[in-house]
N, C-alpha and C. Protein backbone atom coordinates (compact mmCIF):
# COMPACT_ATOMS: atom_id res chain seq x y z
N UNK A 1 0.85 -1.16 0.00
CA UNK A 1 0.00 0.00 0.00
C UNK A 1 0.90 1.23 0.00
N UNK A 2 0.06 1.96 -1.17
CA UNK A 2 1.22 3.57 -0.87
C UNK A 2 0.92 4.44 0.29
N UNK A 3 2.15 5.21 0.37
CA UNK A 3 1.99 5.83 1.27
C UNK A 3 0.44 7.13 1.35
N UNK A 4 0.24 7.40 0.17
CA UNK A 4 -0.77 7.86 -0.55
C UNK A 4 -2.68 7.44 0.17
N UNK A 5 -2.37 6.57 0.11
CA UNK A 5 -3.80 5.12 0.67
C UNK A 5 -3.64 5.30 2.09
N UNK A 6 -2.40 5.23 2.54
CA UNK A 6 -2.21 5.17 4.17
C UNK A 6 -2.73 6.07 4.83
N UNK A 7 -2.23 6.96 4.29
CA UNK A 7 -3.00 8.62 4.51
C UNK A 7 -4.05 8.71 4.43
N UNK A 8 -4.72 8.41 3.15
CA UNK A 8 -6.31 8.50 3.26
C UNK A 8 -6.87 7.51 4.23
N UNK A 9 -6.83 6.47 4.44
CA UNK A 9 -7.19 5.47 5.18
C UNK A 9 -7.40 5.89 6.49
N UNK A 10 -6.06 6.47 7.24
CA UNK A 10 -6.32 7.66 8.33
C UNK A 10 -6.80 8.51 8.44
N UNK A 11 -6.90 9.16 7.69
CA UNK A 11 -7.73 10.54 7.25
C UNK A 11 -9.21 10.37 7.66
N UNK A 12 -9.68 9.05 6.78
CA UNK A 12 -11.27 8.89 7.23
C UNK A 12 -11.71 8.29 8.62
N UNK A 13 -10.73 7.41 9.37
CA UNK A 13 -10.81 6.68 10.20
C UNK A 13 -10.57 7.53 11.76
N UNK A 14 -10.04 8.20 11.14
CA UNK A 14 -9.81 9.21 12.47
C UNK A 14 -7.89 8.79 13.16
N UNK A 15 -7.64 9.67 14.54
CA UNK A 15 -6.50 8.75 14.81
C UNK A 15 -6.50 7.58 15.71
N UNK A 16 -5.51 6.87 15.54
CA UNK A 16 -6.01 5.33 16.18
C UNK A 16 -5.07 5.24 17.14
N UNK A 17 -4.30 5.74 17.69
CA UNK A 17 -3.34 6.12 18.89
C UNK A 17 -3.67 6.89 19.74
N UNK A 18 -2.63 6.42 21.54
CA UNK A 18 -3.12 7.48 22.19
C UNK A 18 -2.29 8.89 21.92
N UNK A 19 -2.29 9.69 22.12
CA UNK A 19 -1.05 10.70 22.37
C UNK A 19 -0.34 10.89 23.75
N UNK A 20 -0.25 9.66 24.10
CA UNK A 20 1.00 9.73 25.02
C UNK A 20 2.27 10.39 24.90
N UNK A 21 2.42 11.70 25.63
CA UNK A 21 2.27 11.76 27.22
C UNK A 21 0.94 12.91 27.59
N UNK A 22 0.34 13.26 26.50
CA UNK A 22 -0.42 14.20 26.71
C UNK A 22 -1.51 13.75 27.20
N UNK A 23 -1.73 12.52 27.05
CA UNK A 23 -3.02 11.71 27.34
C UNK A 23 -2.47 10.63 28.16
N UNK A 24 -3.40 10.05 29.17
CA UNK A 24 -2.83 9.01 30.15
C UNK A 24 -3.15 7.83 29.07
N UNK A 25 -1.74 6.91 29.52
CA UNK A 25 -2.05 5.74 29.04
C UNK A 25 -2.99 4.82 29.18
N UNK A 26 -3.44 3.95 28.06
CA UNK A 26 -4.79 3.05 28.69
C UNK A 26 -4.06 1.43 30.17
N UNK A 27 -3.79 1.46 31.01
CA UNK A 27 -3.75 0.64 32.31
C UNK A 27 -4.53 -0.29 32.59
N UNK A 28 -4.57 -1.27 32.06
CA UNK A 28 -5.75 -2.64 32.88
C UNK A 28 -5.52 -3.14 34.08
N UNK A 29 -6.49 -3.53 34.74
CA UNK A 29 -6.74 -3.60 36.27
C UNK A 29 -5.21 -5.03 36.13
N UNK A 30 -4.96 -5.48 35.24
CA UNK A 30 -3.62 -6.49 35.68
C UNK A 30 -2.20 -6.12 35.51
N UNK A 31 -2.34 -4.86 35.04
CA UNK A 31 -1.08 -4.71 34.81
C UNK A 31 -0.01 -4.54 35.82
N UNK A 32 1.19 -4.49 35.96
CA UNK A 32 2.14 -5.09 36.94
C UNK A 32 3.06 -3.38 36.61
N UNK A 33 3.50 -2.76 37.59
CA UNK A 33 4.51 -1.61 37.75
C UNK A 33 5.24 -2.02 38.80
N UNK A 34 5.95 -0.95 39.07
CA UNK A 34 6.82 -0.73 40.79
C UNK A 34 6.46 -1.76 41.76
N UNK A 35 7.00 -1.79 42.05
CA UNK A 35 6.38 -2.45 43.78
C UNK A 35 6.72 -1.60 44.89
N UNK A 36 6.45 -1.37 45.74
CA UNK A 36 6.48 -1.03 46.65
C UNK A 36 6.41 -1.63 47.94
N UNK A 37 7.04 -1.38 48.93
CA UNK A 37 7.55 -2.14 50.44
C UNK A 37 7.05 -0.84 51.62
N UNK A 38 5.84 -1.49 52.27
CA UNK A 38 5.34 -0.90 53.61
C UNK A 38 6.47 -1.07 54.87
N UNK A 39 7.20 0.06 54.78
CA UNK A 39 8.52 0.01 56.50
C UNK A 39 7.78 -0.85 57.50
N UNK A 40 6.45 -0.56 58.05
CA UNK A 40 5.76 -0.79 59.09
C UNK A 40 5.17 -2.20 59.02
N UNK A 41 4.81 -2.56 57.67
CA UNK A 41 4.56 -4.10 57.80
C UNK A 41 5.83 -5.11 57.56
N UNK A 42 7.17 -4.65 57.14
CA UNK A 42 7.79 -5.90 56.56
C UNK A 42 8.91 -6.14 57.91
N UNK A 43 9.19 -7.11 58.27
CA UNK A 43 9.68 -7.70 59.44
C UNK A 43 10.95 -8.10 58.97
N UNK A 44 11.63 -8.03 57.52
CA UNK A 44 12.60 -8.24 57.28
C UNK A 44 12.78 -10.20 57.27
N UNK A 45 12.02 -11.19 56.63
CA UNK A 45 12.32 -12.37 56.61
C UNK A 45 13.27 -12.13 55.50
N UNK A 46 13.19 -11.72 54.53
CA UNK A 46 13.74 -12.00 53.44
C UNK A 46 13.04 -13.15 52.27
N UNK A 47 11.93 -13.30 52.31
CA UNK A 47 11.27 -14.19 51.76
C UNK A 47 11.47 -13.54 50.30
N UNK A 48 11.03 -12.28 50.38
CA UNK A 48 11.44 -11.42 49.25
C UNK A 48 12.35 -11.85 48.05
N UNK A 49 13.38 -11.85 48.90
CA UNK A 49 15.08 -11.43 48.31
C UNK A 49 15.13 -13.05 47.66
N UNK A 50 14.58 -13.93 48.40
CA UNK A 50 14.53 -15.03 48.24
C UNK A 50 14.28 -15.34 46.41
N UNK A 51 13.18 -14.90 46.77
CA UNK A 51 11.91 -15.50 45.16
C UNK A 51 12.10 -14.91 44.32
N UNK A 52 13.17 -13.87 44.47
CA UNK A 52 12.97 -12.32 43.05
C UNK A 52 14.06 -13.04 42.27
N UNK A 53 13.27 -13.74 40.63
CA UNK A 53 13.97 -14.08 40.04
C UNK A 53 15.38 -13.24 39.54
N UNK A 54 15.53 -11.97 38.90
CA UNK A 54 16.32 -11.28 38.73
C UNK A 54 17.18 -10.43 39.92
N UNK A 55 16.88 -11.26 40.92
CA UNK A 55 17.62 -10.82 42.43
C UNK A 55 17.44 -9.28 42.17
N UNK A 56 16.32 -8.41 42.48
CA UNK A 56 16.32 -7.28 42.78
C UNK A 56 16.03 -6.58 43.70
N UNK A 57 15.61 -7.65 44.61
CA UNK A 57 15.94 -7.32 45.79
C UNK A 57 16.74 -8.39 46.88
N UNK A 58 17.44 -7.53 47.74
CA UNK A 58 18.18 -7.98 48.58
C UNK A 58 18.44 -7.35 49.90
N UNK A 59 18.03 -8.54 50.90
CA UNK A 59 18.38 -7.89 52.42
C UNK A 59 19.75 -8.46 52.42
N UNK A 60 20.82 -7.39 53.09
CA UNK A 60 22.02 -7.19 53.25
C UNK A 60 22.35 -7.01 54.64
N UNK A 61 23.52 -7.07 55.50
CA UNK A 61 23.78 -6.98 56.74
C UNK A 61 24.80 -5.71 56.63
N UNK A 62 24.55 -4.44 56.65
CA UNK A 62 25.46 -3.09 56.94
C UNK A 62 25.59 -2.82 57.74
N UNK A 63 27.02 -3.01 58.70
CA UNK A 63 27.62 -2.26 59.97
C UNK A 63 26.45 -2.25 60.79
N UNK A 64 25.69 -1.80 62.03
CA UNK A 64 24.67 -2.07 62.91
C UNK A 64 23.49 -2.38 62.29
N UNK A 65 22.92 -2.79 61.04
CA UNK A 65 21.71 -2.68 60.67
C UNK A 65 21.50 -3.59 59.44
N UNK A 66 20.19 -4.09 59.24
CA UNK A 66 19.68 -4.78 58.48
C UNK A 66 18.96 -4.12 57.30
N UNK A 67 18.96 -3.70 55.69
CA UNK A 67 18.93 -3.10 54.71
C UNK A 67 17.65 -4.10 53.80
N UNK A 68 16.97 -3.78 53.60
CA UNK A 68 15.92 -4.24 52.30
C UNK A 68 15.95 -3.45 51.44
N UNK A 69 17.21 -3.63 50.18
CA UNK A 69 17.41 -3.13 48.92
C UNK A 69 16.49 -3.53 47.83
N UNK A 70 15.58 -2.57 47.19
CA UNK A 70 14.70 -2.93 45.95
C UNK A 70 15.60 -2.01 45.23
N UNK A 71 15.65 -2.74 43.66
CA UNK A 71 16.60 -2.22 42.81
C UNK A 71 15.34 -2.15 41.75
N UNK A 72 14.78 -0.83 41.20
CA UNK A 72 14.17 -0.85 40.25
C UNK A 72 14.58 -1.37 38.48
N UNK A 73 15.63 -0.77 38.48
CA UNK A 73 16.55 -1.08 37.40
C UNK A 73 16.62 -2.42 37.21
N UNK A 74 16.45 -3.36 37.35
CA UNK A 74 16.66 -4.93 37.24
C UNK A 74 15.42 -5.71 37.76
N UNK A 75 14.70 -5.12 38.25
CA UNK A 75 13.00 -5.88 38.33
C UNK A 75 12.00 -6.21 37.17
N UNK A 76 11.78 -6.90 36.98
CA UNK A 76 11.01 -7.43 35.87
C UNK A 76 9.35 -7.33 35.96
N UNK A 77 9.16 -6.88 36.94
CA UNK A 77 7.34 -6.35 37.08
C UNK A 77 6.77 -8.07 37.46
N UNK A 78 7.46 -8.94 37.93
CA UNK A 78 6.45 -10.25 38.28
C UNK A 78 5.48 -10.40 39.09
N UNK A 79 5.99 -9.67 40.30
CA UNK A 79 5.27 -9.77 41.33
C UNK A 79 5.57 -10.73 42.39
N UNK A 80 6.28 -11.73 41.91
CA UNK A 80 6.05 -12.64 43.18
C UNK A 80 6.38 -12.75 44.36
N UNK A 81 7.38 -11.79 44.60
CA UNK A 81 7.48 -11.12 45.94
C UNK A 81 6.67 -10.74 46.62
N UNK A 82 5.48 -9.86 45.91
CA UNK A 82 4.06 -9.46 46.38
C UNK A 82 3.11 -10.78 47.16
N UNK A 83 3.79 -11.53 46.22
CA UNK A 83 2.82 -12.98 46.61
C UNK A 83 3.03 -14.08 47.52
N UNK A 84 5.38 -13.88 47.82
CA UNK A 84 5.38 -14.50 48.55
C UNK A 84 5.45 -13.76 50.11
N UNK A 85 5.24 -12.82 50.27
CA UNK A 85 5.38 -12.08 51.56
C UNK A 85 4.23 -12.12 52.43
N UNK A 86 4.67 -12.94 53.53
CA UNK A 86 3.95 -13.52 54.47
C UNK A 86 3.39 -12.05 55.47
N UNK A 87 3.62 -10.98 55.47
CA UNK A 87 3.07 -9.80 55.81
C UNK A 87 2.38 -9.20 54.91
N UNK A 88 2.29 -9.36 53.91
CA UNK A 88 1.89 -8.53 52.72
C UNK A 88 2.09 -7.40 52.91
N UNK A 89 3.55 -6.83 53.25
CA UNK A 89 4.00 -5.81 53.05
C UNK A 89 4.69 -4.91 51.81
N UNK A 90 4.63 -5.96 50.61
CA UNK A 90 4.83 -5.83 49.35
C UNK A 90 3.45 -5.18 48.22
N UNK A 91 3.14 -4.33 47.76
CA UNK A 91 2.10 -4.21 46.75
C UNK A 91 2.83 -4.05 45.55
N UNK A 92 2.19 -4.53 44.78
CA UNK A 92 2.49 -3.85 43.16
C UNK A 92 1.83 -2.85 42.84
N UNK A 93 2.40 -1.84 42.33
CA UNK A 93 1.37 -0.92 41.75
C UNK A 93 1.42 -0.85 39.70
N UNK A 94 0.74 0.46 39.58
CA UNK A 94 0.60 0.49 37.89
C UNK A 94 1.33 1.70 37.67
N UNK A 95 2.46 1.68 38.49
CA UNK A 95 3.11 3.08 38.17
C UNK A 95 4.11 2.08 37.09
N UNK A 96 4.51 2.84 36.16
CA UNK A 96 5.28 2.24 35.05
C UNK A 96 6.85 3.69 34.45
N UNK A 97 6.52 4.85 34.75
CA UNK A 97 7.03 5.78 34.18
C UNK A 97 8.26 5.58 34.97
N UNK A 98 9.43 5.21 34.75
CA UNK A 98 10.41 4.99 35.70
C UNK A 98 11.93 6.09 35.85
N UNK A 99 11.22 6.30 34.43
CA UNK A 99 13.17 7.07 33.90
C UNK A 99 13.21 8.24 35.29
N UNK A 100 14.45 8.23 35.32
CA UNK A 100 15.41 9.19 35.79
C UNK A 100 16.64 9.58 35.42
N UNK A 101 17.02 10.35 35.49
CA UNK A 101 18.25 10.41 35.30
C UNK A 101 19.33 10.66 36.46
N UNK A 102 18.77 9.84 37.36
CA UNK A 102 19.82 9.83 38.37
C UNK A 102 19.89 8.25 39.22
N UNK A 103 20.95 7.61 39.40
CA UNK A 103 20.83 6.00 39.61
C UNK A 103 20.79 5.80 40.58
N UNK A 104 20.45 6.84 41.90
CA UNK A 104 20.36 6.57 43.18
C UNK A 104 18.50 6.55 43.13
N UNK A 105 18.26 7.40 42.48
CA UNK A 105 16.61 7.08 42.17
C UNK A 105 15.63 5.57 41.88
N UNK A 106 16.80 5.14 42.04
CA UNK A 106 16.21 3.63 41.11
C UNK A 106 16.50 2.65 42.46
N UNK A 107 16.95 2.65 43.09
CA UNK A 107 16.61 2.66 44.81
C UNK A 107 16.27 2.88 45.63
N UNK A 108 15.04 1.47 46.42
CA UNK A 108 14.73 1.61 47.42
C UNK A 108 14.93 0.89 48.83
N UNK A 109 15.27 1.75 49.92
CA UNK A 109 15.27 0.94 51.31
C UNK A 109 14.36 0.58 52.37
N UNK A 110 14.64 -0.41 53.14
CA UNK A 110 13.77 -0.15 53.93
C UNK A 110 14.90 -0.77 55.06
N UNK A 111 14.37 -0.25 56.15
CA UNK A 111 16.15 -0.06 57.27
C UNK A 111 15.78 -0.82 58.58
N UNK A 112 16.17 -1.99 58.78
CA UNK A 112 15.84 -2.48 60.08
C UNK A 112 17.06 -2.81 61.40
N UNK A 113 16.43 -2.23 62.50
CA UNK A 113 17.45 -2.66 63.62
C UNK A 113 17.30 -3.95 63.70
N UNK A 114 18.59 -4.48 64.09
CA UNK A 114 18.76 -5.66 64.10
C UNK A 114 18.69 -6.29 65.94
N UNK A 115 18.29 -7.46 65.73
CA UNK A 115 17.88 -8.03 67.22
C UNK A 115 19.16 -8.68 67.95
N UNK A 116 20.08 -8.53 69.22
CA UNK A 116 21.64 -8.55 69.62
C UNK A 116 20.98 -9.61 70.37
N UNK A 117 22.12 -10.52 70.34
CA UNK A 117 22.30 -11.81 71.58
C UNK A 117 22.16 -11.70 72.45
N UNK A 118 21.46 -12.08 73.25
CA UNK A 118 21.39 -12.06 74.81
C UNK A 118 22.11 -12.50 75.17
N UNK A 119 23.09 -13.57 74.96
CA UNK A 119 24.63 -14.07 75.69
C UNK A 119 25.66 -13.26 74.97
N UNK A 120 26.06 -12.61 73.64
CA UNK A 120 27.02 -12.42 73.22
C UNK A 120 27.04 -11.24 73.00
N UNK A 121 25.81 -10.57 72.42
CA UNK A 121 25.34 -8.83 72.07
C UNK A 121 25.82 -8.78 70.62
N UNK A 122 26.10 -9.87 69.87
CA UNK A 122 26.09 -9.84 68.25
C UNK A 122 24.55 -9.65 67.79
N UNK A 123 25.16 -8.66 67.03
CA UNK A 123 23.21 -9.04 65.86
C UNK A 123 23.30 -9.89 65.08
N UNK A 124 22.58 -9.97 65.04
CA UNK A 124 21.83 -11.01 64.46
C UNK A 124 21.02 -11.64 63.31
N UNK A 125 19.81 -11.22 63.44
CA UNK A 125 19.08 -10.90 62.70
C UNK A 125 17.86 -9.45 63.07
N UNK A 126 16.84 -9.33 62.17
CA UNK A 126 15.90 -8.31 61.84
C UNK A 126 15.03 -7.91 63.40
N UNK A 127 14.87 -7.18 64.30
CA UNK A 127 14.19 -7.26 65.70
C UNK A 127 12.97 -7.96 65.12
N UNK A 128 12.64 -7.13 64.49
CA UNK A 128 11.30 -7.67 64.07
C UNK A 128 10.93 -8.82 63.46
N UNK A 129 11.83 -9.55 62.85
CA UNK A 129 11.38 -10.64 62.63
C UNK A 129 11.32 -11.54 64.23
N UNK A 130 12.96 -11.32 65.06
CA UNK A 130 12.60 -12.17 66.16
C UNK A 130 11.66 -11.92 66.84
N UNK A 131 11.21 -10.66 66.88
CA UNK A 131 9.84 -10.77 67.53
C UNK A 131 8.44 -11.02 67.07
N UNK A 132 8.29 -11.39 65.73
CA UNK A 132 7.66 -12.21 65.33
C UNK A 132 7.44 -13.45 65.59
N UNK A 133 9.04 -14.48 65.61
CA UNK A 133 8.54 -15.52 65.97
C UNK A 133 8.75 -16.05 67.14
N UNK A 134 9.16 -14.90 67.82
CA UNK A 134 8.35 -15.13 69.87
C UNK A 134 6.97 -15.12 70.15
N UNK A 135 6.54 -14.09 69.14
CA UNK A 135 4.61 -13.71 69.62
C UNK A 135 4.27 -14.75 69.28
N UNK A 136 4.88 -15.52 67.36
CA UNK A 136 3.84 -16.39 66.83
C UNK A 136 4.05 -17.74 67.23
N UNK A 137 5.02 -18.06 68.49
CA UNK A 137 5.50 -19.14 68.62
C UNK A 137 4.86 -19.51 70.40
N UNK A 138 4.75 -18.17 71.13
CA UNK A 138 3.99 -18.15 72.10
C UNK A 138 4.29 -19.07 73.11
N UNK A 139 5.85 -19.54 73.52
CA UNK A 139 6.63 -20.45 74.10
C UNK A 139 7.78 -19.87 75.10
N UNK A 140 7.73 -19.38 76.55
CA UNK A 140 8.68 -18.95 77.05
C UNK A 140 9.90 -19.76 76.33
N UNK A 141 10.29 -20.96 76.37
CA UNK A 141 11.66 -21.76 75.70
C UNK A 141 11.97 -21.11 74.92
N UNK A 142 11.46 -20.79 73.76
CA UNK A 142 11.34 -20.20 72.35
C UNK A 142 12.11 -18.95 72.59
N UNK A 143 11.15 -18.35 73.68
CA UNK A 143 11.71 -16.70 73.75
C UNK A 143 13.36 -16.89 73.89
N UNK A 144 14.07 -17.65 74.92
CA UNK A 144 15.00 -17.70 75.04
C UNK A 144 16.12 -18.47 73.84
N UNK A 145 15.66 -19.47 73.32
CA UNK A 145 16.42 -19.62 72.52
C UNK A 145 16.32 -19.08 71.07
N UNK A 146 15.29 -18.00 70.67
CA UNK A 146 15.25 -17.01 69.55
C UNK A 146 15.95 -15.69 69.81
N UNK A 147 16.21 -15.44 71.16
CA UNK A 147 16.89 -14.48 71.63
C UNK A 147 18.86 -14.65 71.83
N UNK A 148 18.64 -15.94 71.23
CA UNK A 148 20.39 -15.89 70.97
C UNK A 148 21.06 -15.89 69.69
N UNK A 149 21.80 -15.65 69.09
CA UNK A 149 22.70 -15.61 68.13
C UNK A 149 22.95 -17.00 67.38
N UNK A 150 22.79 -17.89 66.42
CA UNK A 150 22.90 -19.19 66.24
C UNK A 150 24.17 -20.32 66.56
N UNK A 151 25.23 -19.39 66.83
CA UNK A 151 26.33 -19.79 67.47
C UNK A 151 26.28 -19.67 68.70
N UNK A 152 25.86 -19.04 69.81
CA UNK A 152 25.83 -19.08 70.79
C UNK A 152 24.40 -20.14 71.33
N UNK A 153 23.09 -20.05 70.41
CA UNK A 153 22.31 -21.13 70.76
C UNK A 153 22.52 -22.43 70.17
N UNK A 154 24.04 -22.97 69.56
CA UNK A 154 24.45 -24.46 69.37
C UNK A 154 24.93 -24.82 70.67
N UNK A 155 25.82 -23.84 71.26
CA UNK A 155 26.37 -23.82 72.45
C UNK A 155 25.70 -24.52 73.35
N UNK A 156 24.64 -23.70 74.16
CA UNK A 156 23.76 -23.45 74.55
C UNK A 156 22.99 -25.26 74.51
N UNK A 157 23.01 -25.27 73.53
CA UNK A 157 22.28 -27.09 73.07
C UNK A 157 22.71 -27.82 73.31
N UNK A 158 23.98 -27.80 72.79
CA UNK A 158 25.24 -28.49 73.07
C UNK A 158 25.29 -29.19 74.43
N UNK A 159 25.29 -28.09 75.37
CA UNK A 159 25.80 -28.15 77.09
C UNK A 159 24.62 -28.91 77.61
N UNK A 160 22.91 -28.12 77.08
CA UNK A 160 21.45 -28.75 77.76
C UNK A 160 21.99 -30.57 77.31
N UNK A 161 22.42 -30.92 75.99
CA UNK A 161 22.08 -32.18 76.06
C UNK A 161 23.34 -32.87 76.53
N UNK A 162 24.81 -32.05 76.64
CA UNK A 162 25.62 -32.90 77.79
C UNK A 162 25.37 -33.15 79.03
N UNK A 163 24.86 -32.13 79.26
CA UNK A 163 24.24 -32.29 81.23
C UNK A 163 22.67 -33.32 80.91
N UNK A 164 22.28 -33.48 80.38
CA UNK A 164 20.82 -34.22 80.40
C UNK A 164 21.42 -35.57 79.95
N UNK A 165 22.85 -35.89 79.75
CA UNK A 165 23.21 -37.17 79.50
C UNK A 165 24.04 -37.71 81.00
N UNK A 166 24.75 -36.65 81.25
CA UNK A 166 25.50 -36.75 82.78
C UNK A 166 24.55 -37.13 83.42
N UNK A 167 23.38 -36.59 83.52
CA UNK A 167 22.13 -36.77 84.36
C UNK A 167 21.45 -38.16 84.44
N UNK A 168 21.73 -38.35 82.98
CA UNK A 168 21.04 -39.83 82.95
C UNK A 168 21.67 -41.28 82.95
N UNK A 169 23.49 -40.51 82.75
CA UNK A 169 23.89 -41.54 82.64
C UNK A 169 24.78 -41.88 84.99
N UNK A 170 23.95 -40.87 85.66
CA UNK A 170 24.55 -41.21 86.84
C UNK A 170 22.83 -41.61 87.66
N UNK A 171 22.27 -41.59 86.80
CA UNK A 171 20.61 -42.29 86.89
C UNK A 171 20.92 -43.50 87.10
N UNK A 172 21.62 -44.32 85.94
CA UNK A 172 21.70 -45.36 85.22
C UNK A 172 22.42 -46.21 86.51
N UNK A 173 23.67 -45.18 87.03
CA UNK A 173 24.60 -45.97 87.53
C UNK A 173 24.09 -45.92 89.29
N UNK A 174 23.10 -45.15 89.78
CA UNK A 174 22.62 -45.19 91.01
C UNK A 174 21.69 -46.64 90.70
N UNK A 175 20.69 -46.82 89.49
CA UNK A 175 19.59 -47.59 89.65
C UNK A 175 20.42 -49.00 89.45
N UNK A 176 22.22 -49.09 88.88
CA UNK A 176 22.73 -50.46 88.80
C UNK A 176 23.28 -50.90 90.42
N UNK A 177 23.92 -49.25 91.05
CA UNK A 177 24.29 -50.10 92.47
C UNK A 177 22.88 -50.74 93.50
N UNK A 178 21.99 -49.77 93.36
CA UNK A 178 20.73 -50.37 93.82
C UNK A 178 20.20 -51.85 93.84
N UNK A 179 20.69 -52.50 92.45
CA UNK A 179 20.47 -53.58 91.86
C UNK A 179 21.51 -54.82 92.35
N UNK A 180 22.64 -54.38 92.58
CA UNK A 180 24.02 -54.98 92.62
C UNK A 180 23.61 -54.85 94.35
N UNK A 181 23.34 -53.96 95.50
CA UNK A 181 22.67 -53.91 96.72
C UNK A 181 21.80 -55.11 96.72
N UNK A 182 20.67 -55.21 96.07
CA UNK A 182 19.66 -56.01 96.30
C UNK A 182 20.16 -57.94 95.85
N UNK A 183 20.89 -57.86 95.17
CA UNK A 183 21.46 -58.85 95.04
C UNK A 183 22.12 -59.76 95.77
């Protein structure tokens, strides 16, 4: 077809585009943009960092503190972070317009204190996550052994099941003289 026909063809038909940017783009209720991370709901599991195929996000351990890096620049709009976050502190939105021209823009944080050993005062991990799974675990034991550092609660295990063997193994040897008595 000439260019001639093309023209007319448009001409009668009217225009068949939007004029983006002057006009908002057409958006369907599925479409996938940004995501975004609620400070106040995410507890820092990392379930996130986990599932994001193109690793774009990542919790990191910086000098006193725990970091939830979203990297816009390398996200692929999936979502499934949205889907696997057990807080649903993740939304997707339909924001799509991303450019900047500046590459600190294309980063986002979210900043968590981290929860210190009760035997050692290393952090650890996220407060908030350990105090998540003290509330959701609802176990004085728990409290104490979520409140240590994972090296210091092997320790810690270590010693409960050497002494609970000392214990049982001078059980063993009271209930044989008893026996060796009765004899």
């Amino acid at each position: 077809m000439s260019f001639l026909k093309v023209l007319a063809v448009a001409a009668k038909r009217g225009r068949a585009t939007i004029r983006y940017p002057l006009e908002p783009p057409l958006v369907t209720p599925f479409f996938r943009g940004k995501i975004s991370v609620d400070p106040s709901k995410c507890i820092g599991c990392g379930a996130c960092a986990r599932i994001c195929p193109p690793r774009a996000i990542e919790l990191v351990r910086e000098d006193n503190r725990f970091v939830l890096r979203y990297f816009i620049g390398r996200c692929i709009f999936c979502g499934m972070c949205a889907d696997t976050c057990p807080q649903q502190a993740i939304e997707v939105s339909h924001e799509f317009e991303l450019a900047t021209p500046r590459l600190e823009d294309l980063y986002e944080e979210v900043i968590h204190r981290p929860a210190t050993c009760s035997v050692c005062g290393e952090p650890y991990l996220p407060r908030k996550l350990v105090e998540k799974a003290i509330e959701s675990s609802g176990m004085e034991v728990a409290r104490e052994r979520l409140e240590m550092c994972p090296q210091c609660r092997r320790i810690s295990t270590a010693q409960v099941i050497a002494s609970s063997r000392l214990r049982f193994g001078s059980d063993l040897l009271e209930a044989g003289e008893v026996e060796e008595r009765r004899s």
